[in-house]
C-alpha atoms as a PDB file:
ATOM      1  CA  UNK A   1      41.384 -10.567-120.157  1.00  0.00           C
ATOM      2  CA  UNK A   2      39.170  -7.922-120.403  1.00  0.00           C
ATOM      3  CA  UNK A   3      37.596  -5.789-117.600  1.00  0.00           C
ATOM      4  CA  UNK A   4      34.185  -6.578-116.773  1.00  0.00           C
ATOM      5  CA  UNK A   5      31.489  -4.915-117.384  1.00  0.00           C
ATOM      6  CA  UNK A   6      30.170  -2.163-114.736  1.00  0.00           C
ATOM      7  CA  UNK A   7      27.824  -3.166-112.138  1.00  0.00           C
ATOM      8  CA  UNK A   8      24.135  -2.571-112.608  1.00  0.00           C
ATOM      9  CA  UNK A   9      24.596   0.050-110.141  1.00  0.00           C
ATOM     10  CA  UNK A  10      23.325   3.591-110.596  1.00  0.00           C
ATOM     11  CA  UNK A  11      24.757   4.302-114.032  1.00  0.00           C
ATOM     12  CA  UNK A  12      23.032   1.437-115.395  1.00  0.00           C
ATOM     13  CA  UNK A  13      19.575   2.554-114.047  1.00  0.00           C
ATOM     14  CA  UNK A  14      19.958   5.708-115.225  1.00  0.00           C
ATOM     15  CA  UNK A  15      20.671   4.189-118.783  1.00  0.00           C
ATOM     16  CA  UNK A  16      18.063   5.268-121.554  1.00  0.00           C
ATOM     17  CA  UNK A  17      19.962   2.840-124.584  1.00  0.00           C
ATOM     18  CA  UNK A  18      22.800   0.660-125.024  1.00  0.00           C
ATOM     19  CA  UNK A  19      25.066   0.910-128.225  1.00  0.00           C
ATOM     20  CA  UNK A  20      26.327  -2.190-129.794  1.00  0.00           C
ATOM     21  CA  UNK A  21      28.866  -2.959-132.730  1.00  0.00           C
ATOM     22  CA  UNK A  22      31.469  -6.220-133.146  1.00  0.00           C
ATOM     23  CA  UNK A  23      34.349  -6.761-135.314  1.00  0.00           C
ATOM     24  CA  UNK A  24      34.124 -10.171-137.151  1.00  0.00           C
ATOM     25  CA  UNK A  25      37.072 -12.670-138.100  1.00  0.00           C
ATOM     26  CA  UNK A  26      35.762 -13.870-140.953  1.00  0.00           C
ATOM     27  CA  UNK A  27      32.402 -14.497-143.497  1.00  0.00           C
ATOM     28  CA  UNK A  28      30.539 -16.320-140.785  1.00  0.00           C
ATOM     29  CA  UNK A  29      28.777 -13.531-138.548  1.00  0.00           C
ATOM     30  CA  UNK A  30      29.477 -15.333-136.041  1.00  0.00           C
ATOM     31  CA  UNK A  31      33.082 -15.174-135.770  1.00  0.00           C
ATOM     32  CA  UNK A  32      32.827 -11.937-133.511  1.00  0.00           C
ATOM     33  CA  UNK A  33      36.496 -11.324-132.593  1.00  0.00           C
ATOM     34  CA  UNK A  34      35.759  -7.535-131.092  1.00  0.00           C
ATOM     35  CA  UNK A  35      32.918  -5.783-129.333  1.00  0.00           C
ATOM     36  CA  UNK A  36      32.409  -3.178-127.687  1.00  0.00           C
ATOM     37  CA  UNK A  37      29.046  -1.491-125.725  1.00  0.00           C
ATOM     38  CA  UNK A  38      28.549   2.080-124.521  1.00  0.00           C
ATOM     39  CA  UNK A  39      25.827   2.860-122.061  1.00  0.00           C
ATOM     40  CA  UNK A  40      24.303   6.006-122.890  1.00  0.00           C
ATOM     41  CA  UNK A  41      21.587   8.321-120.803  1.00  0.00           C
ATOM     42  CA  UNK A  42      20.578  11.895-120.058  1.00  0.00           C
ATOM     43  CA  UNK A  43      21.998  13.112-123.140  1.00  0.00           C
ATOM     44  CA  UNK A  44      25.552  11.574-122.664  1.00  0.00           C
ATOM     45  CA  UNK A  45      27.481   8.908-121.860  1.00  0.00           C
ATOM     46  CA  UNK A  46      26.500   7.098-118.857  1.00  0.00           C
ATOM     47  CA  UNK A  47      29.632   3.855-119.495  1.00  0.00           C
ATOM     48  CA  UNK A  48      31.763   2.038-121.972  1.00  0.00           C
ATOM     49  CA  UNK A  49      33.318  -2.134-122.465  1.00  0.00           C
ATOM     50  CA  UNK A  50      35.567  -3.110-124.607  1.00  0.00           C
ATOM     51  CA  UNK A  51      37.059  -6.418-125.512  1.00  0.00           C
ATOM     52  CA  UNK A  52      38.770  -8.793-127.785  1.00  0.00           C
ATOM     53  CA  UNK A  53      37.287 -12.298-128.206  1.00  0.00           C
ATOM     54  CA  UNK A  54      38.817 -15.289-129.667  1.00  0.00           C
ATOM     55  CA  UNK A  55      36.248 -16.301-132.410  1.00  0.00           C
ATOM     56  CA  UNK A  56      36.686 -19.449-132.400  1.00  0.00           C
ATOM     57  CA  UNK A  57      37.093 -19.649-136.245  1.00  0.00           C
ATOM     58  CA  UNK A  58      39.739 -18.639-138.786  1.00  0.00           C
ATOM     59  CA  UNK A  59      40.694 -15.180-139.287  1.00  0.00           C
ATOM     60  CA  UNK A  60      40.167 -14.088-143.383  1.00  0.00           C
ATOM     61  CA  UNK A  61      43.093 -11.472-144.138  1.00  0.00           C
ATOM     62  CA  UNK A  62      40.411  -8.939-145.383  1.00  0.00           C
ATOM     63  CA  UNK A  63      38.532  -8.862-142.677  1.00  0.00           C
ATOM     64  CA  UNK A  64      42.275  -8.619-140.578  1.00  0.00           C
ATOM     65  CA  UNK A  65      42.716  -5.838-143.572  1.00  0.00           C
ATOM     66  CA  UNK A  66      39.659  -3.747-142.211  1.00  0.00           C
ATOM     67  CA  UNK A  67      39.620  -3.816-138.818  1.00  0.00           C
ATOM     68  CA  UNK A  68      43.560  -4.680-137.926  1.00  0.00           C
ATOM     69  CA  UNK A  69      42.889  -7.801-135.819  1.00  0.00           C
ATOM     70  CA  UNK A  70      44.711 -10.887-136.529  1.00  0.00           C
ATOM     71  CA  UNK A  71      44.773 -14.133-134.855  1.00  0.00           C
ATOM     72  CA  UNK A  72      47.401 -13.436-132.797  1.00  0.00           C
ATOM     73  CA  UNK A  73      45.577 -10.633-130.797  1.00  0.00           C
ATOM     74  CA  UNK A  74      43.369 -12.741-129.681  1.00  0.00           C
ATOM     75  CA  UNK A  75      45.278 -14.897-127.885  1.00  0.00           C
ATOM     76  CA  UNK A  76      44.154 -15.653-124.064  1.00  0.00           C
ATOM     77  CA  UNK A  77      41.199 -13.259-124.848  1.00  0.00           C
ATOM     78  CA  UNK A  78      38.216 -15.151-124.006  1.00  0.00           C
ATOM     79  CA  UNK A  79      35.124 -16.490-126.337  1.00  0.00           C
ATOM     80  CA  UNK A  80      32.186 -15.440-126.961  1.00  0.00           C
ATOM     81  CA  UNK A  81      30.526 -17.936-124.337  1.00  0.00           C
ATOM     82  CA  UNK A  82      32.622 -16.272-121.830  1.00  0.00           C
ATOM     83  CA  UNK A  83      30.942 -13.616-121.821  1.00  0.00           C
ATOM     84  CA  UNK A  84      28.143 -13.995-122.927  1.00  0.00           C
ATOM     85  CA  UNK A  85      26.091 -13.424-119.812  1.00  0.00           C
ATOM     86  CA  UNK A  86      27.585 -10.028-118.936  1.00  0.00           C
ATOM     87  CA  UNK A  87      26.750  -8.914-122.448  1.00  0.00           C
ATOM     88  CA  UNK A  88      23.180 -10.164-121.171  1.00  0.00           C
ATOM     89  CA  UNK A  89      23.494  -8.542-118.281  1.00  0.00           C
ATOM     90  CA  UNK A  90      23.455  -5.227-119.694  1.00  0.00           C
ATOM     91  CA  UNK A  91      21.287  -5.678-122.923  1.00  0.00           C
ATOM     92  CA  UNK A  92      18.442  -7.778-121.562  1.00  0.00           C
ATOM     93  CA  UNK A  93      15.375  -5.781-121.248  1.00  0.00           C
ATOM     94  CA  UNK A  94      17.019  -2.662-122.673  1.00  0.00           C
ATOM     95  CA  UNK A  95      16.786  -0.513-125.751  1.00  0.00           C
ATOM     96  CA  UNK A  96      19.870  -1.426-128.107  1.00  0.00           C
ATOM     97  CA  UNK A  97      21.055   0.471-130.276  1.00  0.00           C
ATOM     98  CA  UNK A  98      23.292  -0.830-133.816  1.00  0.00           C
ATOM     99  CA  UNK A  99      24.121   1.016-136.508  1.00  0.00           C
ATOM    100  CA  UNK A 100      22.530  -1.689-139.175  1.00  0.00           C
ATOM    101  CA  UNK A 101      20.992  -4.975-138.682  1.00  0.00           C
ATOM    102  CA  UNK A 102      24.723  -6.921-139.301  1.00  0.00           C
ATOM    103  CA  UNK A 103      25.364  -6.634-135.082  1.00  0.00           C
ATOM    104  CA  UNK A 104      21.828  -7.419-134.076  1.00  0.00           C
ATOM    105  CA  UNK A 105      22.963 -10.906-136.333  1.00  0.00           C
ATOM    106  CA  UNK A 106      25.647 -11.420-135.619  1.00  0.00           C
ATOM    107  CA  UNK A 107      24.798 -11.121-131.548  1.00  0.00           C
ATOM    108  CA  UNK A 108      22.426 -14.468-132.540  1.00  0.00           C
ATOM    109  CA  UNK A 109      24.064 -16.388-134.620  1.00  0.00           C
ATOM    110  CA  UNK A 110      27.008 -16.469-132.037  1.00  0.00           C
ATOM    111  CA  UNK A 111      24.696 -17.250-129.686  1.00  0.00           C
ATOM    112  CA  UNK A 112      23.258 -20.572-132.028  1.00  0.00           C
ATOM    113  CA  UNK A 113      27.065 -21.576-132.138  1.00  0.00           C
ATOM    114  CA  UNK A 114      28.192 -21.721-128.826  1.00  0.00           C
ATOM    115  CA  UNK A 115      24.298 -23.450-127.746  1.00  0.00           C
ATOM    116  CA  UNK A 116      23.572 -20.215-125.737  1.00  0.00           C
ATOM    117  CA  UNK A 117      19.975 -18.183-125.368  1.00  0.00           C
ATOM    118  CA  UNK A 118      19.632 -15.390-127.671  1.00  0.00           C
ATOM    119  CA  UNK A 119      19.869 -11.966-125.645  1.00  0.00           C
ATOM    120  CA  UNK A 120      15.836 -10.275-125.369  1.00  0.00           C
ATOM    121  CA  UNK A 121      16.156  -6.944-126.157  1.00  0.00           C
ATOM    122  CA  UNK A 122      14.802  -4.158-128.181  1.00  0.00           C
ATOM    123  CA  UNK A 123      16.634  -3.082-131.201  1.00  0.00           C
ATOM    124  CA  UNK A 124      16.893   0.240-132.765  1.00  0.00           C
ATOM    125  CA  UNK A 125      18.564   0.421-136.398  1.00  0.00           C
ATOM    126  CA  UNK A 126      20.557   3.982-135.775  1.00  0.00           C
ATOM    127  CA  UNK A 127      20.794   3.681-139.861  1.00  0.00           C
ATOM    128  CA  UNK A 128      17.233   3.917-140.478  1.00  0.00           C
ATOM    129  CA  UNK A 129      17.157   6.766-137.655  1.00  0.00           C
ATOM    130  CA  UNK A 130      19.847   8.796-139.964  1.00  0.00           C
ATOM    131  CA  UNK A 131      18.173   8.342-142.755  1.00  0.00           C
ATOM    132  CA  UNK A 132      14.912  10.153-141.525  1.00  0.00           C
ATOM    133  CA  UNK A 133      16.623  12.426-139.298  1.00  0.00           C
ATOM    134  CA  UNK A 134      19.194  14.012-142.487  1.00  0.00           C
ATOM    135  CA  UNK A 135      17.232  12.836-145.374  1.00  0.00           C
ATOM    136  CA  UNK A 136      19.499  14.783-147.957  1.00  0.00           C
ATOM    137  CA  UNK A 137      22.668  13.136-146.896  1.00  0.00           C
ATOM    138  CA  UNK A 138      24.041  11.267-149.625  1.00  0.00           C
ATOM    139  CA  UNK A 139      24.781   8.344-147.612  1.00  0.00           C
ATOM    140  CA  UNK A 140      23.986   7.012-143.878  1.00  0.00           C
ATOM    141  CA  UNK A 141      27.308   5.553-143.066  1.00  0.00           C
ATOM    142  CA  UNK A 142      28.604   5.865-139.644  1.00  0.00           C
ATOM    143  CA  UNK A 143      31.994   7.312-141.289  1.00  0.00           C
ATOM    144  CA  UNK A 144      30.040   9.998-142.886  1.00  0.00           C
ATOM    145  CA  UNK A 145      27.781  10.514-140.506  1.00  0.00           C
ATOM    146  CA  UNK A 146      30.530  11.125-137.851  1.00  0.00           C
ATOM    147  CA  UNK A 147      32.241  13.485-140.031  1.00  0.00           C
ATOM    148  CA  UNK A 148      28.768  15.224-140.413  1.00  0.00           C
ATOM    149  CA  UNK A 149      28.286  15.426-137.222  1.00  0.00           C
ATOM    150  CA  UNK A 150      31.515  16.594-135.496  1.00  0.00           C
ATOM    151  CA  UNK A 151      31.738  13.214-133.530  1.00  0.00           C
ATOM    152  CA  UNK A 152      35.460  11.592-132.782  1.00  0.00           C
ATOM    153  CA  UNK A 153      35.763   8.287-134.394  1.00  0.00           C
ATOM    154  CA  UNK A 154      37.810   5.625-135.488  1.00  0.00           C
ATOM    155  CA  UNK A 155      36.081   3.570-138.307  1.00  0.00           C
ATOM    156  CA  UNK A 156      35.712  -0.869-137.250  1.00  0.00           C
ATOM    157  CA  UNK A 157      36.898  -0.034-133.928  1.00  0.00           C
ATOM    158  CA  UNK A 158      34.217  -1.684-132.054  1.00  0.00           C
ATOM    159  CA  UNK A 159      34.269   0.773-129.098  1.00  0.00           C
ATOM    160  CA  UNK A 160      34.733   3.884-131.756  1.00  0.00           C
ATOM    161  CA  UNK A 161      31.611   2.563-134.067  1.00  0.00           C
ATOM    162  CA  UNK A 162      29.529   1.711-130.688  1.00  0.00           C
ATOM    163  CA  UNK A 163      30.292   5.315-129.430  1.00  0.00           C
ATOM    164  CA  UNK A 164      29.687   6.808-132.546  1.00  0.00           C
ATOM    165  CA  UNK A 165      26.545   5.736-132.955  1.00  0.00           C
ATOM    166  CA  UNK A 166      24.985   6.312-129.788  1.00  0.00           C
ATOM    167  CA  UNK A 167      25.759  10.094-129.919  1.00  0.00           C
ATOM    168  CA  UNK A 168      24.199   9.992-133.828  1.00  0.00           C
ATOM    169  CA  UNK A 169      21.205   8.627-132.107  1.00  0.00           C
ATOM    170  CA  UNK A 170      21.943  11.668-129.718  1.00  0.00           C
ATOM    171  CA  UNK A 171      21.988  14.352-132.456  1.00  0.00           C
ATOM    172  CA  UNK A 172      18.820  12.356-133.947  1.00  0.00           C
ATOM    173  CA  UNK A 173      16.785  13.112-131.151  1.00  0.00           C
ATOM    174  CA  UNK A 174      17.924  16.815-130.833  1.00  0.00           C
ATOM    175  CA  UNK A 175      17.343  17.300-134.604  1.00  0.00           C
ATOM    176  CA  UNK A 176      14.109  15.504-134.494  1.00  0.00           C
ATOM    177  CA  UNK A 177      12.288  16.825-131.524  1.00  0.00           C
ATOM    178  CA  UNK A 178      11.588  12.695-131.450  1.00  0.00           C
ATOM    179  CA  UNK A 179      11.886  11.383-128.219  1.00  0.00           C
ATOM    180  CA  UNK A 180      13.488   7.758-127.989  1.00  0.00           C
ATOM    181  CA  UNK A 181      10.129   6.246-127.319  1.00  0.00           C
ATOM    182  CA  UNK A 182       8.974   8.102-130.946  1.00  0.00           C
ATOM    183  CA  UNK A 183      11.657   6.175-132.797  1.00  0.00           C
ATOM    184  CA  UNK A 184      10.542   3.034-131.374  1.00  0.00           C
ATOM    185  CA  UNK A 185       7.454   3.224-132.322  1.00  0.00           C
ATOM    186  CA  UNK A 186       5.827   1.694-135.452  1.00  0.00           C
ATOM    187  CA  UNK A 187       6.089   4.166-138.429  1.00  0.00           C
ATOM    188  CA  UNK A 188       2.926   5.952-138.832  1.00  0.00           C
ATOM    189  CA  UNK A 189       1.140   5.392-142.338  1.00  0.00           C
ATOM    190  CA  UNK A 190       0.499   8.316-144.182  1.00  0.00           C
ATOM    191  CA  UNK A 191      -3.121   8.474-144.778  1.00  0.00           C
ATOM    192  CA  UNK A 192      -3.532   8.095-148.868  1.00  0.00           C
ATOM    193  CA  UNK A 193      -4.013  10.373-151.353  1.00  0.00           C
ATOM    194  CA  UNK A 194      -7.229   9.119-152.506  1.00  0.00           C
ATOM    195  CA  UNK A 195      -9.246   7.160-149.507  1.00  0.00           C
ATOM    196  CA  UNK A 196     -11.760   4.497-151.185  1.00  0.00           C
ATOM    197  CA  UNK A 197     -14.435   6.267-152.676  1.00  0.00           C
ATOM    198  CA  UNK A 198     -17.439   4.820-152.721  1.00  0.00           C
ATOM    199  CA  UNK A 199     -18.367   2.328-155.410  1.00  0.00           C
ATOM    200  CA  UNK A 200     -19.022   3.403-158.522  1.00  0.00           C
ATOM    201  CA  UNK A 201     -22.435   2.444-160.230  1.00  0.00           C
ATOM    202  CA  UNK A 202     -23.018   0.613-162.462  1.00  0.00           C
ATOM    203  CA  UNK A 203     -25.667   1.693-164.609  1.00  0.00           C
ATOM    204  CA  UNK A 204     -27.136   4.870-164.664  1.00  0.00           C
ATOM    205  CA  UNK A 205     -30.131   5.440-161.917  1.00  0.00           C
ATOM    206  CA  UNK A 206     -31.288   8.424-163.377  1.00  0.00           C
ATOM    207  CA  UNK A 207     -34.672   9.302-164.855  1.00  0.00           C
ATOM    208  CA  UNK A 208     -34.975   9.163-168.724  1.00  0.00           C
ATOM    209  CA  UNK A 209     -35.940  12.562-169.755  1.00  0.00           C
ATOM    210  CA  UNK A 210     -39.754  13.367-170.725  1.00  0.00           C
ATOM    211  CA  UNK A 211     -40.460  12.533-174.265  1.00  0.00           C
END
């Protein structure tokens, strides 16, 4: 089994964001089989959990392919529904972090399958961060970013990606000069070339010349 998560002790209060990613088993999004959350604040790593979950579902050999977990791995790990409320305990009320929406859906629709509350947090796409933080990068991928960026990492390794990530969003912030609270606010709209001009008229007002 794996170790729980740490307590909401001093680490956790000091934590600006939480970093998310899962490993799935199969097509269904659901099927989370790995996951793994890093606790980030201060400009560094505050914590880290890792874990293997039995999906409760089948395990497709390409996803086994990408990520190297088979069904066998899993056994004795516990579901998703296991634990589900230390996963709560730690994103509820918090800024989270995922590189891409696929975590932030998978997180519910595991949730809708095993009849349990969907976690309330704030989400942060660390993609869409990337992409205005190094616009000329040819690609936002975590893999390229991380090679980019000097960061360790060891591509669908829950714990790798989740770690990854959070010091992207790091780097963002430093590139940036945006603050955390900047990113999470609503994009600004750029004020339009041309505002509305005032109606045009339509006939002309002007005096017919003197005969």
């Amino acid at each position: 089994m794996a170790a729980p998560l740490p307590p909401a002790g001093n680490d956790a209060a000091a934590c600006d964001f939480v970093v998310i990613d899962v490993e799935t088993a199969c097509a269904r999004v659901s099927s989370i089989c790995q996951i793994g959350i890093v606790g980030f604040g201060d400009g560094g790593e505050l914590f880290s959990y890792e874990t293997l979950l039995d999906p409760c579902d089948d395990f497709h050999p390409i996803n086994t392919r990408i990520h190297g977990i088979a069904a066998h791995h899993v056994i004795g790990r516990p579901t998703f529904a296991h634990v589900h409320a230390a996963i709560g305990r730690h994103l509820a009320g918090r800024v989270t972090v995922a590189h891409s929406s696929f975590d932030k859906g998978a997180l519910a629709a595991a949730c809708r399958v095993h009849a349990l509350p969907e976690i309330a947090t704030t989400w942060l796409d660390s993609v869409r961060v990337a992409r205005r933080a190094w616009p000329d990068l040819p690609n936002h991928k975590l893999g390229g970013l991380a090679r980019f960026l000097g960061i360790p990492h060891r591509h669908h390794d829950a714990l790798s990606d989740a770690r990854a990530a959070g010091w992207v969003m790091l780097h963002a912030i430093e590139q940036t000069g945006l603050s955390l609270a900047d990113w999470l606010a609503p994009p600004v709209r750029r004020a339009r070339a041309a505002r509305a001009a005032p109606p045009a008229a339509t006939g002309d007002s002007r005096e017919p010349p003197a005969a």
